[in-house]
PDB file of N, CA and C in Angstrom:
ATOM      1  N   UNK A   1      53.082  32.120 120.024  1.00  0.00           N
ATOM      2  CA  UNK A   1      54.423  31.643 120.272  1.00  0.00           C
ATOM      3  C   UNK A   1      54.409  30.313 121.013  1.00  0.00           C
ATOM      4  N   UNK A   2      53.905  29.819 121.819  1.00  0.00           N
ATOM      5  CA  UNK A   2      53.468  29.159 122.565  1.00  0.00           C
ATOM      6  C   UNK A   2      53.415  27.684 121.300  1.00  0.00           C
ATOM      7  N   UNK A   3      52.230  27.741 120.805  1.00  0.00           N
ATOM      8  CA  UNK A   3      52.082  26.744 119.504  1.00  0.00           C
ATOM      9  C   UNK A   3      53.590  26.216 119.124  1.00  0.00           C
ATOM     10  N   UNK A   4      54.332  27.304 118.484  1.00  0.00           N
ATOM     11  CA  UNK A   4      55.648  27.024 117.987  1.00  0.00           C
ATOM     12  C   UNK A   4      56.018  26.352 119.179  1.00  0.00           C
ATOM     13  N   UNK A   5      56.758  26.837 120.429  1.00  0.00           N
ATOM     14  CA  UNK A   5      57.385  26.056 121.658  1.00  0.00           C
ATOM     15  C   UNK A   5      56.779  24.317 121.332  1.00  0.00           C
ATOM     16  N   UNK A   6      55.488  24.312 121.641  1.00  0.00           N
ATOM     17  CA  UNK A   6      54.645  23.159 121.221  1.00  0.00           C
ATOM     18  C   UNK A   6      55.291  22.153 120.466  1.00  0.00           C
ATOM     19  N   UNK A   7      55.419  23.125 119.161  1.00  0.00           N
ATOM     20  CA  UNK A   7      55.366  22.548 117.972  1.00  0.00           C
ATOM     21  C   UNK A   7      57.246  21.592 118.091  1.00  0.00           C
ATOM     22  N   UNK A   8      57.758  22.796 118.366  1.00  0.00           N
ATOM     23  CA  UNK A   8      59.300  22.671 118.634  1.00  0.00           C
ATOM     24  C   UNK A   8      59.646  21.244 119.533  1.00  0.00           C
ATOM     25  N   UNK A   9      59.168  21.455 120.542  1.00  0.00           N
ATOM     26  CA  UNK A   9      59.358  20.203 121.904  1.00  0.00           C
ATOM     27  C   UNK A   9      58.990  18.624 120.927  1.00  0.00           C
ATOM     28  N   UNK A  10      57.944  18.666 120.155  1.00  0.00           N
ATOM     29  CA  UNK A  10      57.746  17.412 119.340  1.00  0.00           C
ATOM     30  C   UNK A  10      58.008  16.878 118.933  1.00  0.00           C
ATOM     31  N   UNK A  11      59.047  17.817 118.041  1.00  0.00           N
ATOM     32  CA  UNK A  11      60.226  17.556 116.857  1.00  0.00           C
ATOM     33  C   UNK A  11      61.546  16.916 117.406  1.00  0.00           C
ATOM     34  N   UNK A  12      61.757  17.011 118.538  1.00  0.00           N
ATOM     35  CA  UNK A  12      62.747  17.421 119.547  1.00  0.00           C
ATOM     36  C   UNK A  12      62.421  16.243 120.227  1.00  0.00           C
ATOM     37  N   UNK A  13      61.378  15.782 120.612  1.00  0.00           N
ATOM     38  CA  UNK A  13      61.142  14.396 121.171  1.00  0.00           C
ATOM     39  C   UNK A  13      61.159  13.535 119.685  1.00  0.00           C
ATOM     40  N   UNK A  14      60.152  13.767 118.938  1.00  0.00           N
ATOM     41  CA  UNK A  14      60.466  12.276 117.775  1.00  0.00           C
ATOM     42  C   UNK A  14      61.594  12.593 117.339  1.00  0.00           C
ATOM     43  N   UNK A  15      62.580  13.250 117.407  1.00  0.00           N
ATOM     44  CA  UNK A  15      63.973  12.707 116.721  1.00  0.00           C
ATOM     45  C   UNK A  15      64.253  11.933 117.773  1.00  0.00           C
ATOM     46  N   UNK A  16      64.415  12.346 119.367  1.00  0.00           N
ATOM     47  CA  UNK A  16      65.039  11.474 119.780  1.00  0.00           C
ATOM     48  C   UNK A  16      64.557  10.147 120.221  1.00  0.00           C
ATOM     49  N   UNK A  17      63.582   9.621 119.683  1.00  0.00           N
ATOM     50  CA  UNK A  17      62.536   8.639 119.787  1.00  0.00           C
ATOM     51  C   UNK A  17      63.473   7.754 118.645  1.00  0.00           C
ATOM     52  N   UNK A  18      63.626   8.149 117.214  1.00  0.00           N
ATOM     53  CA  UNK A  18      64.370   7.649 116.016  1.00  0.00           C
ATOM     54  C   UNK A  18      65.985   7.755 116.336  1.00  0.00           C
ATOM     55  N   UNK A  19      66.171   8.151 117.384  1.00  0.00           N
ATOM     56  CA  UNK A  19      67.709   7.978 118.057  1.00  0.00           C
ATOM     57  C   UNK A  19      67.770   6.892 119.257  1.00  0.00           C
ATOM     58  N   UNK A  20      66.532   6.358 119.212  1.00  0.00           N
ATOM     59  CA  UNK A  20      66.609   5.645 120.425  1.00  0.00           C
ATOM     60  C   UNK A  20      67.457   4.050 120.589  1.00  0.00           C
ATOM     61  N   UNK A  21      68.535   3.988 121.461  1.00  0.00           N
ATOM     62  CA  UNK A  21      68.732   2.532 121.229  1.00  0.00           C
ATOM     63  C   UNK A  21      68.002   1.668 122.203  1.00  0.00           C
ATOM     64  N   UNK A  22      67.896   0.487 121.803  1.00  0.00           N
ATOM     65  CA  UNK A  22      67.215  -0.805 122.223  1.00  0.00           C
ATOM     66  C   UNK A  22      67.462  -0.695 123.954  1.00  0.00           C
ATOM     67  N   UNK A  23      68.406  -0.397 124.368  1.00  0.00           N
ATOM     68  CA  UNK A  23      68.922  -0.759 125.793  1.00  0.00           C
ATOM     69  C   UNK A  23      68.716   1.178 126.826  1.00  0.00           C
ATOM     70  N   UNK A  24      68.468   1.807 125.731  1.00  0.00           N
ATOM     71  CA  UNK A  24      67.627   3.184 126.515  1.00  0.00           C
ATOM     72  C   UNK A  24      66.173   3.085 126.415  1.00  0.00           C
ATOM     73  N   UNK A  25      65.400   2.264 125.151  1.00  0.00           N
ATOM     74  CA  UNK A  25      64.134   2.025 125.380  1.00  0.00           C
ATOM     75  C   UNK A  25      63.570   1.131 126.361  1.00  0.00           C
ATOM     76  N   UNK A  26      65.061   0.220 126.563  1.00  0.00           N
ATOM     77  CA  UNK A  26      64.351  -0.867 127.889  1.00  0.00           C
ATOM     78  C   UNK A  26      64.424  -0.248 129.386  1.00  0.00           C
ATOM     79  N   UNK A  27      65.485   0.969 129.303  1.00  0.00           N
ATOM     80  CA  UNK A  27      65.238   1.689 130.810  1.00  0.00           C
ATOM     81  C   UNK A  27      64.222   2.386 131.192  1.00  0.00           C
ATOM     82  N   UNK A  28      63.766   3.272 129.811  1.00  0.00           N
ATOM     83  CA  UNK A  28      62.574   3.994 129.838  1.00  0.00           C
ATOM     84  C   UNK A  28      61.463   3.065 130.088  1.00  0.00           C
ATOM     85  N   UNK A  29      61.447   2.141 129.427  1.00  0.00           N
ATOM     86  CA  UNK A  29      60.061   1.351 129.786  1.00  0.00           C
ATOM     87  C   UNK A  29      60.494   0.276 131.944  1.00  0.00           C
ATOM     88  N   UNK A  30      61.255   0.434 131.745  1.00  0.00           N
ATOM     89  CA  UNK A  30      61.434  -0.145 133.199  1.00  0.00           C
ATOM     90  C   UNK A  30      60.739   1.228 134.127  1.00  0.00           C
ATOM     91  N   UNK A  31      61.486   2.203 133.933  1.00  0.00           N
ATOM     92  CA  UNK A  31      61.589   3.274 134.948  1.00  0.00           C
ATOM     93  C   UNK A  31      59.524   3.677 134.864  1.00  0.00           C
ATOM     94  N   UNK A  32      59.455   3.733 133.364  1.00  0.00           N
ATOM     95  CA  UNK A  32      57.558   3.640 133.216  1.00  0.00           C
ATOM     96  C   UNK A  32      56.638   3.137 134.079  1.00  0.00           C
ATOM     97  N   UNK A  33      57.495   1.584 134.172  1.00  0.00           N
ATOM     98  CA  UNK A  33      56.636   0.247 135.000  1.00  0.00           C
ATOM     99  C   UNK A  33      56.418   0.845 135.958  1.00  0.00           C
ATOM    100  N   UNK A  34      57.936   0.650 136.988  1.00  0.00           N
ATOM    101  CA  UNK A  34      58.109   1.031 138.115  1.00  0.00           C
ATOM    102  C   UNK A  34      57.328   2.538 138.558  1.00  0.00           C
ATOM    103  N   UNK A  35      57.088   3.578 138.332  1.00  0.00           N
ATOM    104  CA  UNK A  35      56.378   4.475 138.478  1.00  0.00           C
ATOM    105  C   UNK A  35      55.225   4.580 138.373  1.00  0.00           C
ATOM    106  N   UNK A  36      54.559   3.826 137.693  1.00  0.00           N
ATOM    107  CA  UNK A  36      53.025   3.271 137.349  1.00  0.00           C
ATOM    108  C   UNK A  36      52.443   2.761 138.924  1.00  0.00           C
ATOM    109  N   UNK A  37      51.609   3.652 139.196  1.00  0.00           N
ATOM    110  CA  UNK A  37      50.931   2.956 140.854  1.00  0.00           C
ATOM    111  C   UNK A  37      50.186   1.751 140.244  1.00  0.00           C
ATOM    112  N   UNK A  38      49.322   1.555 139.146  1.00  0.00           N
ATOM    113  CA  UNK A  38      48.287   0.924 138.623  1.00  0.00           C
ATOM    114  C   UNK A  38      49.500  -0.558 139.157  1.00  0.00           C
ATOM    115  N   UNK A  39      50.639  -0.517 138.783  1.00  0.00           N
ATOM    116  CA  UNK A  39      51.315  -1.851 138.833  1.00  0.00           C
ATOM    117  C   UNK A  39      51.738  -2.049 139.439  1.00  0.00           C
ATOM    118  N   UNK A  40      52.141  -1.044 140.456  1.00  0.00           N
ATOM    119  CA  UNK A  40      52.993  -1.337 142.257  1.00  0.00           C
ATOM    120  C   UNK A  40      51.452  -2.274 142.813  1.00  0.00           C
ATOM    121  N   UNK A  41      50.066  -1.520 142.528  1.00  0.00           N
ATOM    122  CA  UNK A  41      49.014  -1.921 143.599  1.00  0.00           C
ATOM    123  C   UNK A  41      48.715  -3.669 143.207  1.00  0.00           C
ATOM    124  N   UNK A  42      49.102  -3.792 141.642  1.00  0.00           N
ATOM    125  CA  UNK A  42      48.761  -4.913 141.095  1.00  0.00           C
ATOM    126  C   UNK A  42      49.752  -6.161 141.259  1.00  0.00           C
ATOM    127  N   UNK A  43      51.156  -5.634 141.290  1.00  0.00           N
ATOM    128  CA  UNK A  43      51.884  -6.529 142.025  1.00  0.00           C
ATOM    129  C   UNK A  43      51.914  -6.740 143.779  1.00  0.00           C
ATOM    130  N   UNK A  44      51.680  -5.848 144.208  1.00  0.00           N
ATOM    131  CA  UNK A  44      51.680  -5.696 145.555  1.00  0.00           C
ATOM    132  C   UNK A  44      50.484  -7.078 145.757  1.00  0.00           C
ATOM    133  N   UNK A  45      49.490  -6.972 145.200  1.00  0.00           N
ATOM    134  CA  UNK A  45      47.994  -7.674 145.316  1.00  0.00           C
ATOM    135  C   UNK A  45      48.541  -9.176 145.088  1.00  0.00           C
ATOM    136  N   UNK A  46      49.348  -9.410 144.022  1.00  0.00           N
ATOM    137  CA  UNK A  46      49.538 -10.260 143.293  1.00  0.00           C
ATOM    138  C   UNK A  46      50.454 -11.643 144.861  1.00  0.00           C
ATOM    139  N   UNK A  47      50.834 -10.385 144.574  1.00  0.00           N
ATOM    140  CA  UNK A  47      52.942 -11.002 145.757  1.00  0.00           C
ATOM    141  C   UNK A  47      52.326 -11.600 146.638  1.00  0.00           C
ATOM    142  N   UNK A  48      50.821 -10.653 147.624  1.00  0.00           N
ATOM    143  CA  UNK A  48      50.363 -11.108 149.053  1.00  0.00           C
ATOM    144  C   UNK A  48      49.989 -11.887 148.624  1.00  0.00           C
ATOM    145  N   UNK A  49      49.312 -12.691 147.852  1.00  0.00           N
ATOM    146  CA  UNK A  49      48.608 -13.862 147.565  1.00  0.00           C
ATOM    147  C   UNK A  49      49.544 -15.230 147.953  1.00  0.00           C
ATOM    148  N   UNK A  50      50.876 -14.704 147.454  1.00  0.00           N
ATOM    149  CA  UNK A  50      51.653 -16.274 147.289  1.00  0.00           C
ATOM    150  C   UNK A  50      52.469 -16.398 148.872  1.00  0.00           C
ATOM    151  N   UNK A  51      52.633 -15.120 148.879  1.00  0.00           N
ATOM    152  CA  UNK A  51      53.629 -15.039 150.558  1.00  0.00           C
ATOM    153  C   UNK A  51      52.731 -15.126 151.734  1.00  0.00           C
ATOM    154  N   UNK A  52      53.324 -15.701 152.655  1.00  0.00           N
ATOM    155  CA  UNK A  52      52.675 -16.602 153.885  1.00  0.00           C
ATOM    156  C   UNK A  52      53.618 -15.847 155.025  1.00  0.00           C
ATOM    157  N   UNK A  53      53.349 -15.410 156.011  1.00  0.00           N
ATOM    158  CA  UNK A  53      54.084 -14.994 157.361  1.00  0.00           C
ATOM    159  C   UNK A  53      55.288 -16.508 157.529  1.00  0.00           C
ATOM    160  N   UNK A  54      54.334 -17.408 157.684  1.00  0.00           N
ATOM    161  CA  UNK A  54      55.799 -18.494 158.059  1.00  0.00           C
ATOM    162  C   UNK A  54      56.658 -18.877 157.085  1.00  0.00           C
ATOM    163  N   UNK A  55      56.369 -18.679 155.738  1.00  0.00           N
ATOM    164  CA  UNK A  55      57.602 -18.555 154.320  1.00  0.00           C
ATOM    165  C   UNK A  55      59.243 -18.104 154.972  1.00  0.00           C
ATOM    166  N   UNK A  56      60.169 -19.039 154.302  1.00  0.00           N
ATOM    167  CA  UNK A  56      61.134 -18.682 154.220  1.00  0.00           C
ATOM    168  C   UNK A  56      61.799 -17.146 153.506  1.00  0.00           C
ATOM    169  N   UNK A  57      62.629 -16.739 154.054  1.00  0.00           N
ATOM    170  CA  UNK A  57      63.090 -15.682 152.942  1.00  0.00           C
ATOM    171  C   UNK A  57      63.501 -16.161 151.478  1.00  0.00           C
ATOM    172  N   UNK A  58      64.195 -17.487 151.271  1.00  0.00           N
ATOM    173  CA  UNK A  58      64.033 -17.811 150.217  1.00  0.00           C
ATOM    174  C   UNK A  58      63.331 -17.998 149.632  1.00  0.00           C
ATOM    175  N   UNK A  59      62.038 -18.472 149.921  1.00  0.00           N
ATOM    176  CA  UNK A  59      60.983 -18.581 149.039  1.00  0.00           C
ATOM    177  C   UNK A  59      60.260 -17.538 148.921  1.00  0.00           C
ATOM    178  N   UNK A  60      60.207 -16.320 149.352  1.00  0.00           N
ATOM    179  CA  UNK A  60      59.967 -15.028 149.467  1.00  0.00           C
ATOM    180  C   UNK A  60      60.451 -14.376 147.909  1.00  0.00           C
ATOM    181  N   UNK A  61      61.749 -14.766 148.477  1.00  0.00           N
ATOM    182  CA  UNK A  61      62.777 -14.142 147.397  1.00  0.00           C
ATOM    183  C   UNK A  61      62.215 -14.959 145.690  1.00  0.00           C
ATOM    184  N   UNK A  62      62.103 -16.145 145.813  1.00  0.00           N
ATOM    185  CA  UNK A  62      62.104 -17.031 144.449  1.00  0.00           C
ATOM    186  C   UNK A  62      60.981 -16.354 144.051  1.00  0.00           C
ATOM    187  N   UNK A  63      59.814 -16.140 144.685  1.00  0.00           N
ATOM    188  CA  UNK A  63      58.244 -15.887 144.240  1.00  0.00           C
ATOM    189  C   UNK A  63      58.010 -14.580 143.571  1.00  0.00           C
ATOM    190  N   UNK A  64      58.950 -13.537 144.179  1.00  0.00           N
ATOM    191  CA  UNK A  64      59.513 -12.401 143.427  1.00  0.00           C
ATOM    192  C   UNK A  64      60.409 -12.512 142.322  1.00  0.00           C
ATOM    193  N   UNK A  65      61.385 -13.355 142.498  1.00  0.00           N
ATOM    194  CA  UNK A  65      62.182 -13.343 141.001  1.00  0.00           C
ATOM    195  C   UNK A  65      61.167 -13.836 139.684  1.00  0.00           C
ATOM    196  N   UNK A  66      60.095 -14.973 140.098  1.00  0.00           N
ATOM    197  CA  UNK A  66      59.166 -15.451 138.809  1.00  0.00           C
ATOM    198  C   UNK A  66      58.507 -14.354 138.922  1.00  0.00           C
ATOM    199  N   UNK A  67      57.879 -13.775 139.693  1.00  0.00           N
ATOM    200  CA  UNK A  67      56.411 -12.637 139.266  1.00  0.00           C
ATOM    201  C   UNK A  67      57.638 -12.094 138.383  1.00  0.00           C
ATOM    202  N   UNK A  68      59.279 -11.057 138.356  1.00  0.00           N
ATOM    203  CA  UNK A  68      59.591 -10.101 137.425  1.00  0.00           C
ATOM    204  C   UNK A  68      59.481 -11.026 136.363  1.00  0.00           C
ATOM    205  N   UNK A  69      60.338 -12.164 136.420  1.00  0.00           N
ATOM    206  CA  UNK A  69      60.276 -12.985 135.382  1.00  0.00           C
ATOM    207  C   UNK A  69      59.266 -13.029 134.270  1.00  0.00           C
ATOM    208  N   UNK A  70      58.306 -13.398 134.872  1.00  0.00           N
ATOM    209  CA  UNK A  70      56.774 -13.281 134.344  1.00  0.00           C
ATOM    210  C   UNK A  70      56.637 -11.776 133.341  1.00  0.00           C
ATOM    211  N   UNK A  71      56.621 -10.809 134.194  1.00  0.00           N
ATOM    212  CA  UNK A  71      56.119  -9.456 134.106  1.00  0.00           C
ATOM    213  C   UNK A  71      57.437  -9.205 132.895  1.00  0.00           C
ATOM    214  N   UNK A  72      58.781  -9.558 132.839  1.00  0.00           N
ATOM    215  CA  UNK A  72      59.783  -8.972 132.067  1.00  0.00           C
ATOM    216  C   UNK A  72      59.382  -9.762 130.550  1.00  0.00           C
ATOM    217  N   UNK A  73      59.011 -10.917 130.570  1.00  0.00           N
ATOM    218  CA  UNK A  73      58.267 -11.729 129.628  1.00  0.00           C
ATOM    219  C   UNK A  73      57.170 -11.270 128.604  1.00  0.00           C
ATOM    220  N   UNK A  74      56.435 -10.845 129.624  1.00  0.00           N
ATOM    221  CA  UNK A  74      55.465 -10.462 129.015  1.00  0.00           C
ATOM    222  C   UNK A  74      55.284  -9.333 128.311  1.00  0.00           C
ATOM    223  N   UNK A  75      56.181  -8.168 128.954  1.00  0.00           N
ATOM    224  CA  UNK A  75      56.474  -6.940 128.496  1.00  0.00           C
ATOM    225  C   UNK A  75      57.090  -7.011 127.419  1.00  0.00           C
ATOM    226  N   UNK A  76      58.020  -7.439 127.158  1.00  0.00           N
ATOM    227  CA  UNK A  76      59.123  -8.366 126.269  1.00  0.00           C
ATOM    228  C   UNK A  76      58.448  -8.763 124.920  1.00  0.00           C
ATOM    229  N   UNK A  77      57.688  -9.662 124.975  1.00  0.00           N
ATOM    230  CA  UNK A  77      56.610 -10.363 124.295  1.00  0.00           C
ATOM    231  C   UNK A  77      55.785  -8.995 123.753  1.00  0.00           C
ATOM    232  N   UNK A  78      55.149  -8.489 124.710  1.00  0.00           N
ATOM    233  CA  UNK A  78      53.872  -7.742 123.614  1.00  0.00           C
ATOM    234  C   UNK A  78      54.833  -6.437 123.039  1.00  0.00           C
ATOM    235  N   UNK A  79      56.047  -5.460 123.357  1.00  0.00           N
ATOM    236  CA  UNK A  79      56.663  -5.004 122.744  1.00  0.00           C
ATOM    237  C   UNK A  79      57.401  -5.658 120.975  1.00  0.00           C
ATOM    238  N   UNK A  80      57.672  -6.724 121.336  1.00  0.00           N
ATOM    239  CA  UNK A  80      58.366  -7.733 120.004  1.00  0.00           C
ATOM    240  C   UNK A  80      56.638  -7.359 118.961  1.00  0.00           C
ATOM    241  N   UNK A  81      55.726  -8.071 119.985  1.00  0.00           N
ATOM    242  CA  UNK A  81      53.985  -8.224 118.449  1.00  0.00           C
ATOM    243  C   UNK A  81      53.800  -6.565 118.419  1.00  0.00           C
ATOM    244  N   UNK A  82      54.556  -5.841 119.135  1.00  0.00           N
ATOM    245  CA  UNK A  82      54.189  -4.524 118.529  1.00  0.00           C
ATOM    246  C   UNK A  82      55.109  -3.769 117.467  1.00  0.00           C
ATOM    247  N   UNK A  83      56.116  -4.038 117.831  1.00  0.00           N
ATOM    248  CA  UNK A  83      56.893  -3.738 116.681  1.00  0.00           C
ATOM    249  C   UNK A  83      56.849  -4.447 115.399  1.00  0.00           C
ATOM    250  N   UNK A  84      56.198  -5.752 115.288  1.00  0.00           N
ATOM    251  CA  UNK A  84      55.978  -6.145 114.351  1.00  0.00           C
ATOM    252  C   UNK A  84      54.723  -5.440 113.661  1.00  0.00           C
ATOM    253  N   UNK A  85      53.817  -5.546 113.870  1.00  0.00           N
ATOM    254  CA  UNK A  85      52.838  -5.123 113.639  1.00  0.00           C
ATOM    255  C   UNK A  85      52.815  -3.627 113.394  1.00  0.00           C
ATOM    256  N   UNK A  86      53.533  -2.887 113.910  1.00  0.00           N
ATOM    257  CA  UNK A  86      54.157  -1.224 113.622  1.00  0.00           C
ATOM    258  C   UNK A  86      54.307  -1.351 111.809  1.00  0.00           C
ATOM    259  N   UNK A  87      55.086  -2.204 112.074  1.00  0.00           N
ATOM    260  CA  UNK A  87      56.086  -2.565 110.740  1.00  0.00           C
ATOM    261  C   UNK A  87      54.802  -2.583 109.610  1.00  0.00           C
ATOM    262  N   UNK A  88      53.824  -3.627 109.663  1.00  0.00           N
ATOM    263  CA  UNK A  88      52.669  -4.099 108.893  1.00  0.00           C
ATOM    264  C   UNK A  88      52.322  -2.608 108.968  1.00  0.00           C
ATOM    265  N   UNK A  89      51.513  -2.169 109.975  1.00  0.00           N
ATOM    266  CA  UNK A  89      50.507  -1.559 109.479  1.00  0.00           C
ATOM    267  C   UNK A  89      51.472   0.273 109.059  1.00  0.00           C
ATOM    268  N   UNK A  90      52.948   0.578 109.062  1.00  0.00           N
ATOM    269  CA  UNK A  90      53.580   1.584 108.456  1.00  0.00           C
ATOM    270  C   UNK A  90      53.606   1.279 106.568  1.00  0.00           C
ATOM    271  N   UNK A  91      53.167   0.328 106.735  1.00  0.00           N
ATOM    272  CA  UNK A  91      52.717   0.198 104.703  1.00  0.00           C
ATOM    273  C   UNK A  91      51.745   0.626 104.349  1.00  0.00           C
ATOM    274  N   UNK A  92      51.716   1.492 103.027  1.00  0.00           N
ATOM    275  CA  UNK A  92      50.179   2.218 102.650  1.00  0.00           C
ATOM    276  C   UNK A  92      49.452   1.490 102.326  1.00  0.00           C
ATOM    277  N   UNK A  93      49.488   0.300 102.370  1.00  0.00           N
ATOM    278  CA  UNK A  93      48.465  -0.168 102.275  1.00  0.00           C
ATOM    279  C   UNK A  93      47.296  -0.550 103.378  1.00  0.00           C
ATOM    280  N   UNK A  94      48.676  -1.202 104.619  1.00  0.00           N
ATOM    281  CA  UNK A  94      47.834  -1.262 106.104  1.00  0.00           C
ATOM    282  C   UNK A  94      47.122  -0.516 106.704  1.00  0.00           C
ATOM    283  N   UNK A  95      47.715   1.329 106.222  1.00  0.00           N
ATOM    284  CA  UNK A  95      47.136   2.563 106.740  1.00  0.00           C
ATOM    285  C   UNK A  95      45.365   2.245 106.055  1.00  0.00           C
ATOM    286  N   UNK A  96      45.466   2.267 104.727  1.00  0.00           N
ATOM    287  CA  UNK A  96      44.349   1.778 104.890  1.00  0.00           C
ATOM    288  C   UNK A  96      43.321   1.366 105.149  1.00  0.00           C
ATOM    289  N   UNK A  97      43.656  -0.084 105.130  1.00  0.00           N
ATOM    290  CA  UNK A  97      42.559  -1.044 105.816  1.00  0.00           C
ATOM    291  C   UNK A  97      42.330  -0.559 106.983  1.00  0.00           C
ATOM    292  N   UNK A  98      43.385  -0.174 107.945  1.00  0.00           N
ATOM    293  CA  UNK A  98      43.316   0.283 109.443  1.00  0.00           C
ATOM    294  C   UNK A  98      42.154   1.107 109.341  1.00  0.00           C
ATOM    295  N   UNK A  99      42.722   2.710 108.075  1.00  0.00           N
ATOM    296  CA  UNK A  99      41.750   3.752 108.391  1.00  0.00           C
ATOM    297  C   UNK A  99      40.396   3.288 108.110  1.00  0.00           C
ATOM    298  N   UNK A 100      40.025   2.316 107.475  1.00  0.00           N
ATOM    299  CA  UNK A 100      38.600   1.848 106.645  1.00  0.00           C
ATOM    300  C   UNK A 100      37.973   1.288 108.060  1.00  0.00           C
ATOM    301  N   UNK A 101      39.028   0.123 108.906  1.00  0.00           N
ATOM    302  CA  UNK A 101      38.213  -0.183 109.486  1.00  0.00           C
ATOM    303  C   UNK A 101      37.860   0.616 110.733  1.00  0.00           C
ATOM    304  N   UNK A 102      38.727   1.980 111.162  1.00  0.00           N
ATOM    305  CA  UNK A 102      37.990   2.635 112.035  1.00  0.00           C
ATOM    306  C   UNK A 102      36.812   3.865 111.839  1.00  0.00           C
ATOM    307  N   UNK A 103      37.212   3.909 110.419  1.00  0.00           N
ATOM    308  CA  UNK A 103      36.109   4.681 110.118  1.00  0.00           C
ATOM    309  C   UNK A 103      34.753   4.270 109.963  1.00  0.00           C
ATOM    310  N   UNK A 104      34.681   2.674 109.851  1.00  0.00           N
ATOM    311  CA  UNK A 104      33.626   1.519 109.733  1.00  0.00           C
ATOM    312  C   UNK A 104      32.969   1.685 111.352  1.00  0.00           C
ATOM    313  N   UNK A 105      34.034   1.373 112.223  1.00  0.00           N
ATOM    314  CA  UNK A 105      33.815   0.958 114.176  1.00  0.00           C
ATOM    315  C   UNK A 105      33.427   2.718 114.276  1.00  0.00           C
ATOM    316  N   UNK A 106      33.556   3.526 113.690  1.00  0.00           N
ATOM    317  CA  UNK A 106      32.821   4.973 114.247  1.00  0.00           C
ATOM    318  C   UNK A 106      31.732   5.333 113.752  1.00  0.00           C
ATOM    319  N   UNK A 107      31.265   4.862 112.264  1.00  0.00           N
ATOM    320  CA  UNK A 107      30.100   5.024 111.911  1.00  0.00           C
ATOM    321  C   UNK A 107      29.182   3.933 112.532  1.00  0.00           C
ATOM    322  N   UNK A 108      29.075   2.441 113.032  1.00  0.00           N
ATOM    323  CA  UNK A 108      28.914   1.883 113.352  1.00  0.00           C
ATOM    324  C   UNK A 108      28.049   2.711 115.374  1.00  0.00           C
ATOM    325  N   UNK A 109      29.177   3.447 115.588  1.00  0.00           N
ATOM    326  CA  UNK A 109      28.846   3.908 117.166  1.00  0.00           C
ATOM    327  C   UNK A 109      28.330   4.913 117.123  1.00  0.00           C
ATOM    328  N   UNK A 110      28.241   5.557 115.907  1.00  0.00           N
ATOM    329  CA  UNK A 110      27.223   7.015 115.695  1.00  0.00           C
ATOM    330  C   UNK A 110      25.412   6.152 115.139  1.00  0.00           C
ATOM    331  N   UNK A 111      25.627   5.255 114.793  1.00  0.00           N
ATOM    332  CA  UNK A 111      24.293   5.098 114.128  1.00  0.00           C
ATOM    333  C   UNK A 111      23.768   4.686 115.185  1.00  0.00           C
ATOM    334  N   UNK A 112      24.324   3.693 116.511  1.00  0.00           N
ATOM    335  CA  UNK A 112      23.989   3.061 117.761  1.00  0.00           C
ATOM    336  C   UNK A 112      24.099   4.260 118.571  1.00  0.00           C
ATOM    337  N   UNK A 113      24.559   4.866 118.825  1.00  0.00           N
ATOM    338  CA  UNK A 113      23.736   6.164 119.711  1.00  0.00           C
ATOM    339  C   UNK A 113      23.212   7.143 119.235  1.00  0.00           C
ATOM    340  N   UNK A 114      22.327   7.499 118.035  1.00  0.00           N
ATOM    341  CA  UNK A 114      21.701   7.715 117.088  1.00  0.00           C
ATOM    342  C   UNK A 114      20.463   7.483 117.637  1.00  0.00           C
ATOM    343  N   UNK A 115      20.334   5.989 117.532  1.00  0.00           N
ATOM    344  CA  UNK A 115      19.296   4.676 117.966  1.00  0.00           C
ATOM    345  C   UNK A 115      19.141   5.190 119.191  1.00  0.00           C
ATOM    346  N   UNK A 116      19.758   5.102 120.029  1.00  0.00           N
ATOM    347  CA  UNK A 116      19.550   4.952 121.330  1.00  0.00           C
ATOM    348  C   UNK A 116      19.178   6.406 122.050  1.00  0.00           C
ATOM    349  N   UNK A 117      19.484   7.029 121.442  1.00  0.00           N
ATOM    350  CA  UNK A 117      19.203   8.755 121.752  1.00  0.00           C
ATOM    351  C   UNK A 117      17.958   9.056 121.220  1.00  0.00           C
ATOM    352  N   UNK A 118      17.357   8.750 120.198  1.00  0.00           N
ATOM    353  CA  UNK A 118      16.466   9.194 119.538  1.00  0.00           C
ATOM    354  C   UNK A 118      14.909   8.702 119.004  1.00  0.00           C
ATOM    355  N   UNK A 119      15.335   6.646 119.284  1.00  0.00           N
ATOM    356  CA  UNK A 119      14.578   5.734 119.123  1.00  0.00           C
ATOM    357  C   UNK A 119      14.371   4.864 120.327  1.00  0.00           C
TER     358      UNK A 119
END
């Protein structure tokens, strides 16, 4: 029973994945960021670098608006080359090449630790 529940919750998320609008995928991916320690520690790292004890609050403030700036950009950016590229490789033909070439990069890492295990 369990499996089914499984199975059920999936169905139940990718519909509402194909219900998703543009401006609930940008909260979800905000609320993502923001919860991500990997990127609090990496901005945190980032911020001390530029801020100085004798800095103004304004310039405090500006150095934070470019880092989101930056960071909303970029997020922005590699979401757009991913959806494109979604697009490409959802053609049977892209499935393809894709599957050829990972089935190429795995036989490739079985014959090299093969080698390396045995020779």
């Amino acid at each position: 029973m369990a499996g089914t529940e499984n199975y059920t919750e999936q169905a139940i998320a990718a519909a509402s994945i194909d219900d998703m609008t543009g401006w609930r995928a940008y909260k979800l991916g905000v609320v993502t960021n923001l919860s991500n320690p990997k990127a609090l520690v990496f901005f945190g790292a980032v911020f001390a670098q530029f801020i100085r004890p004798d800095m103004s609050t304004t310039w405090t403030v500006a150095v934070a608006v470019i880092l989101v700036a930056m960071s909303v950009t970029w997020i922005s950016t590699f979401a757009l080359i991913v959806r494109a590229a979604s697009r490409w490789i959802a053609h049977h033909s892209a499935g393809i090449v894709s599957g050829l070439i990972f089935a190429v990069l795995g036989f490739i890492m079985v014959v090299e630790g093969a080698i390396e295990l045995f020779g």
